[in-house]
C-alpha atoms as a PDB file:
ATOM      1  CA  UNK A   1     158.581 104.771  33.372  1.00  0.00           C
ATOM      2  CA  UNK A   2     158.467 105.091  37.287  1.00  0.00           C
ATOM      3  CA  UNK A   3     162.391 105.747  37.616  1.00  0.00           C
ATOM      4  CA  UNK A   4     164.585 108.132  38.461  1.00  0.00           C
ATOM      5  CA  UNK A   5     167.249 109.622  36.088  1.00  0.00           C
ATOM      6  CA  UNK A   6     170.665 110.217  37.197  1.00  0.00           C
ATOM      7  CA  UNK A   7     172.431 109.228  34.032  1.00  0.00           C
ATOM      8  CA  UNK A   8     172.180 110.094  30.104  1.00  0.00           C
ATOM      9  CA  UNK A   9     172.200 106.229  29.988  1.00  0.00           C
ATOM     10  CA  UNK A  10     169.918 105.640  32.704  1.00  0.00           C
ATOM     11  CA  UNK A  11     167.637 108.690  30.403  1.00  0.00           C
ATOM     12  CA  UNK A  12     168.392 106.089  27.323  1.00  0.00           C
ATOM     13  CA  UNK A  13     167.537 103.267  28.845  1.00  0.00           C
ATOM     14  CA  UNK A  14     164.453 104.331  30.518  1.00  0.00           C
ATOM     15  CA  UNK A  15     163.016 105.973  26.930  1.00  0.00           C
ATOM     16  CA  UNK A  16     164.071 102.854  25.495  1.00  0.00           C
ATOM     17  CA  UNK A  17     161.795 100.549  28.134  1.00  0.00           C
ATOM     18  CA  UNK A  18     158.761 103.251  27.395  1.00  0.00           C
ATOM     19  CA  UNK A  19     159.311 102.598  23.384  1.00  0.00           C
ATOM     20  CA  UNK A  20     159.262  98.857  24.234  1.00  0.00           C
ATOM     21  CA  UNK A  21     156.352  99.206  26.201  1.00  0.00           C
ATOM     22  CA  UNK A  22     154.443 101.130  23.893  1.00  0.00           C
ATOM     23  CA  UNK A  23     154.942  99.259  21.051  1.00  0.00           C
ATOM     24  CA  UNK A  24     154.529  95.614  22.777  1.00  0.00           C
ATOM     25  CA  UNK A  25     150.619  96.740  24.247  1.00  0.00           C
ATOM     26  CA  UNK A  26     149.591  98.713  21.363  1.00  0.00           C
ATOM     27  CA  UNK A  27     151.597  98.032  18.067  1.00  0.00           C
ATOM     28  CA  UNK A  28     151.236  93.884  18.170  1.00  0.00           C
ATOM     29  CA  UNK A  29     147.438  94.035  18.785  1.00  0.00           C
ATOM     30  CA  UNK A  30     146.597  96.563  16.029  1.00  0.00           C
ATOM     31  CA  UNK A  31     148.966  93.979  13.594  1.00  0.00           C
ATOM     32  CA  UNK A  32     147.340  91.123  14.876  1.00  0.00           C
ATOM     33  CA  UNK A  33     144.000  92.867  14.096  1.00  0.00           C
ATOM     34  CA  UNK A  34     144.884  93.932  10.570  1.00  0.00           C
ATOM     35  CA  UNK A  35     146.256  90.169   9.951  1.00  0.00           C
ATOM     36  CA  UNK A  36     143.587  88.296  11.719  1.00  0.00           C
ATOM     37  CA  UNK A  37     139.937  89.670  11.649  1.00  0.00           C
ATOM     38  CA  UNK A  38     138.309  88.885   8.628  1.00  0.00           C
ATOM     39  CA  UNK A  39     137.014  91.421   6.511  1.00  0.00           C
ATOM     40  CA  UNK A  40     132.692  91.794   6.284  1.00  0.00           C
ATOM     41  CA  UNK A  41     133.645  91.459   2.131  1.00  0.00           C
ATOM     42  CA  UNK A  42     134.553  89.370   0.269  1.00  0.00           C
ATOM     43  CA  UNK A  43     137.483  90.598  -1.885  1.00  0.00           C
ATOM     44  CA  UNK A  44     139.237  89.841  -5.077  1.00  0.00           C
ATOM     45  CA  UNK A  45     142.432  87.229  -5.567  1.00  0.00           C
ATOM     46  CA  UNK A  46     144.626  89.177  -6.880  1.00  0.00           C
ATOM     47  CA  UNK A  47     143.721  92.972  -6.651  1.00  0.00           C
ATOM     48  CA  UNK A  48     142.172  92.512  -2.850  1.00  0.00           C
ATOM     49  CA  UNK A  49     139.270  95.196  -4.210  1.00  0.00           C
ATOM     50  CA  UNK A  50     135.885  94.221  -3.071  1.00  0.00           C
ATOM     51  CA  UNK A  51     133.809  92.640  -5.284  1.00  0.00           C
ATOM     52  CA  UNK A  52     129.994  93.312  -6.278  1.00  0.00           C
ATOM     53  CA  UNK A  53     127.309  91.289  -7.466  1.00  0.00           C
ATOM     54  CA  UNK A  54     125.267  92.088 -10.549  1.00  0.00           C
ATOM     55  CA  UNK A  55     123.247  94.430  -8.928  1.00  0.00           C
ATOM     56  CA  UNK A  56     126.079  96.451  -7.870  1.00  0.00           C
ATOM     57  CA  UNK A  57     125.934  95.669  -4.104  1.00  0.00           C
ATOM     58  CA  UNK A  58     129.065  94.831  -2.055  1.00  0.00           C
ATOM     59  CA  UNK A  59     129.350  90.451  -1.795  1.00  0.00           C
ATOM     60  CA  UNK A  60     129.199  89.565   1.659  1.00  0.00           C
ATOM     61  CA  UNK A  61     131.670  87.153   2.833  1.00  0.00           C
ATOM     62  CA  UNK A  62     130.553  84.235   4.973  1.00  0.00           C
ATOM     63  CA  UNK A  63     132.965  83.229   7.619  1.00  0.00           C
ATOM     64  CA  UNK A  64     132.368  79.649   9.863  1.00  0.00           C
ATOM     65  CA  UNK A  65     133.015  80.911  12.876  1.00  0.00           C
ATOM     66  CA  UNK A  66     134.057  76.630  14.144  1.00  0.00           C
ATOM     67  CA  UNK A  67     137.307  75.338  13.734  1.00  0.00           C
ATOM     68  CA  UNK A  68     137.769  72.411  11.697  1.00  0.00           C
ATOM     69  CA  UNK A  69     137.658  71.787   7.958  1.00  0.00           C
ATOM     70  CA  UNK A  70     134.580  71.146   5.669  1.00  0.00           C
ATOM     71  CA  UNK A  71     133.157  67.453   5.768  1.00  0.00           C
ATOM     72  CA  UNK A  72     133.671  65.674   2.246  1.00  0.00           C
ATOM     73  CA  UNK A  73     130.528  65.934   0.699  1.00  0.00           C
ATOM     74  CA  UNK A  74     131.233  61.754  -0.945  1.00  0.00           C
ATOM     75  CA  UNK A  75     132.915  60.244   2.542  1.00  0.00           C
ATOM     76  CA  UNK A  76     131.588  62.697   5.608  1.00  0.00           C
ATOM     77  CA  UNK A  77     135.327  62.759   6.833  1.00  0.00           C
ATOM     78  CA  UNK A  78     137.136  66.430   6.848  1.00  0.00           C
ATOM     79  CA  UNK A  79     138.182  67.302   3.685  1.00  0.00           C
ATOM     80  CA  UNK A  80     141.656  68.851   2.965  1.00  0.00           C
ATOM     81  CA  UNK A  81     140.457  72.452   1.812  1.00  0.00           C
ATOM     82  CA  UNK A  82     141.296  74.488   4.968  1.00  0.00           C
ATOM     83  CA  UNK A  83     138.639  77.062   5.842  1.00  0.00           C
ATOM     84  CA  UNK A  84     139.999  80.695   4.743  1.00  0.00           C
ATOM     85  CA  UNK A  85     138.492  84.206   4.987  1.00  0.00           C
ATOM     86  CA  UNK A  86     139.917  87.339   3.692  1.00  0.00           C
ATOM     87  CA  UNK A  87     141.531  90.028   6.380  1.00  0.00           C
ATOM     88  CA  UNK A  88     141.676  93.468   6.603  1.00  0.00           C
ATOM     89  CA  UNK A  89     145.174  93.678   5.456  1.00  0.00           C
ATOM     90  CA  UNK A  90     144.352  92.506   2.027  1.00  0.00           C
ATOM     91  CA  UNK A  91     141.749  94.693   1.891  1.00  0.00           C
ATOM     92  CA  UNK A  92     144.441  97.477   2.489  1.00  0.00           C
ATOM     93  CA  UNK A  93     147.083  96.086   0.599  1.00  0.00           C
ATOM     94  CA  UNK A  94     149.334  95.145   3.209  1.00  0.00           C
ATOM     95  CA  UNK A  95     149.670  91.244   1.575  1.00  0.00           C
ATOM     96  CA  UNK A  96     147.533  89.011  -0.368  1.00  0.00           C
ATOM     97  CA  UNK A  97     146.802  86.402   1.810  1.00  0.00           C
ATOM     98  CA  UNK A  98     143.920  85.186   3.541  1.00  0.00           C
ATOM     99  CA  UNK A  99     143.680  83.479   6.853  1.00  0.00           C
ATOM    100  CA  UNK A 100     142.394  80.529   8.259  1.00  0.00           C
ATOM    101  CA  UNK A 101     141.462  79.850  11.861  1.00  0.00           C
ATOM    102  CA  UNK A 102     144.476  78.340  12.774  1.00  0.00           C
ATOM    103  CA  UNK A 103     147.134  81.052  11.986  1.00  0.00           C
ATOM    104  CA  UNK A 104     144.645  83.507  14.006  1.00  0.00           C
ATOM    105  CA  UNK A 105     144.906  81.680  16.973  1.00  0.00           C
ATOM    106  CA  UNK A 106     148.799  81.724  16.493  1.00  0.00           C
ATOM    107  CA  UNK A 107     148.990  85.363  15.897  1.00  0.00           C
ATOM    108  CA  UNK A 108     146.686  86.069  18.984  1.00  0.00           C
ATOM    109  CA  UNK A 109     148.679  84.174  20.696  1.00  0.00           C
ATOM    110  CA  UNK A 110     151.299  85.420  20.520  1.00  0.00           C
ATOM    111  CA  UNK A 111     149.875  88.922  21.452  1.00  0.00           C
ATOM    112  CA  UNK A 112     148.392  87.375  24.879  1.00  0.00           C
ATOM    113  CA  UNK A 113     152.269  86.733  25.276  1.00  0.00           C
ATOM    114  CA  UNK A 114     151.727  82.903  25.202  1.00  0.00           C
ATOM    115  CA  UNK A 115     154.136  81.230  23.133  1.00  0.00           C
ATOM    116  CA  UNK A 116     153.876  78.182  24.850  1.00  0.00           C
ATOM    117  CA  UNK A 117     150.310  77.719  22.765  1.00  0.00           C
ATOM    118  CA  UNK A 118     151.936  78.132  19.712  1.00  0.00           C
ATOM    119  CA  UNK A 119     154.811  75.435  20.460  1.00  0.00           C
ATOM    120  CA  UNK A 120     151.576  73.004  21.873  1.00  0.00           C
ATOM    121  CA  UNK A 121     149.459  73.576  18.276  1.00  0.00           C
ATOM    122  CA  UNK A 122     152.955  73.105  16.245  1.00  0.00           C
ATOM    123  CA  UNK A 123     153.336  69.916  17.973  1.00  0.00           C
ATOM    124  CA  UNK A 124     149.760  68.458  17.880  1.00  0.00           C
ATOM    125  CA  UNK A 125     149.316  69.329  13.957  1.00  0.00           C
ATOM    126  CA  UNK A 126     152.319  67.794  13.422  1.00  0.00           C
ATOM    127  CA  UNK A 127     151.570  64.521  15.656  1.00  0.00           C
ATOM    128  CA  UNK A 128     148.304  64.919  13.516  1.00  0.00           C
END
């Protein structure tokens, strides 16, 4: 931090800031990363290993990239099975969830520092 130090509290308070700074640009992205990008794999239920085929090779997982939920195959109208993709934190143990589109956005949001987004998307999914 640009200050000067005349103080052990002004010392405190500036190492403090620096901590703060440090872990607000690098430590939320990283998490948001680990929680949010979806794994190339797709990985077990319960253990979060990745699984293989017959053949032994790795399953790909296949991630929709669009928002929105799958059409009903019997009525065309959006189905309520959310679209979900395993994340890298699964993968590493971290939890044993996966993610859908909708809680990425969230979490990225609220590593751009815009809160406001996340109040807007509460509101609209709940006007929904």
């Amino acid at each position: 931090v640009g200050c000067k130090y005349e103080g052990e509290f002004e010392k405190w308070c500036g190492v403090t800031l620096s901590i703060s700074v440090l872990l607000t640009c690098i430590v939320l992205p990283v998490q948001t990363i680990i929680y949010t990008r979806p794994t190339p794999w797709a990985l077990d239920k319960k253990s979060g290993k990745i699984l293989h085929d017959d053949a032994g090779k790795k399953k790909m997982q296949k991630v929709r990239w669009d928002f929105g939920r799958e059409p009903d195959k019997d009525t065309g109208t959006p189905s309520e099975a959310e679209v979900r993709f395993d994340v890298w934190s699964k993968w590493l143990g971290l939890d044993h969830w996966q993610s859908t589109h909708y809680e990425a956005t969230l979490d990225w949001s609220r590593t751009a520092f815009m809160q406001c987004f996340e109040n807007v998307a509460i509101s609209l999914t709940n006007a929904e």
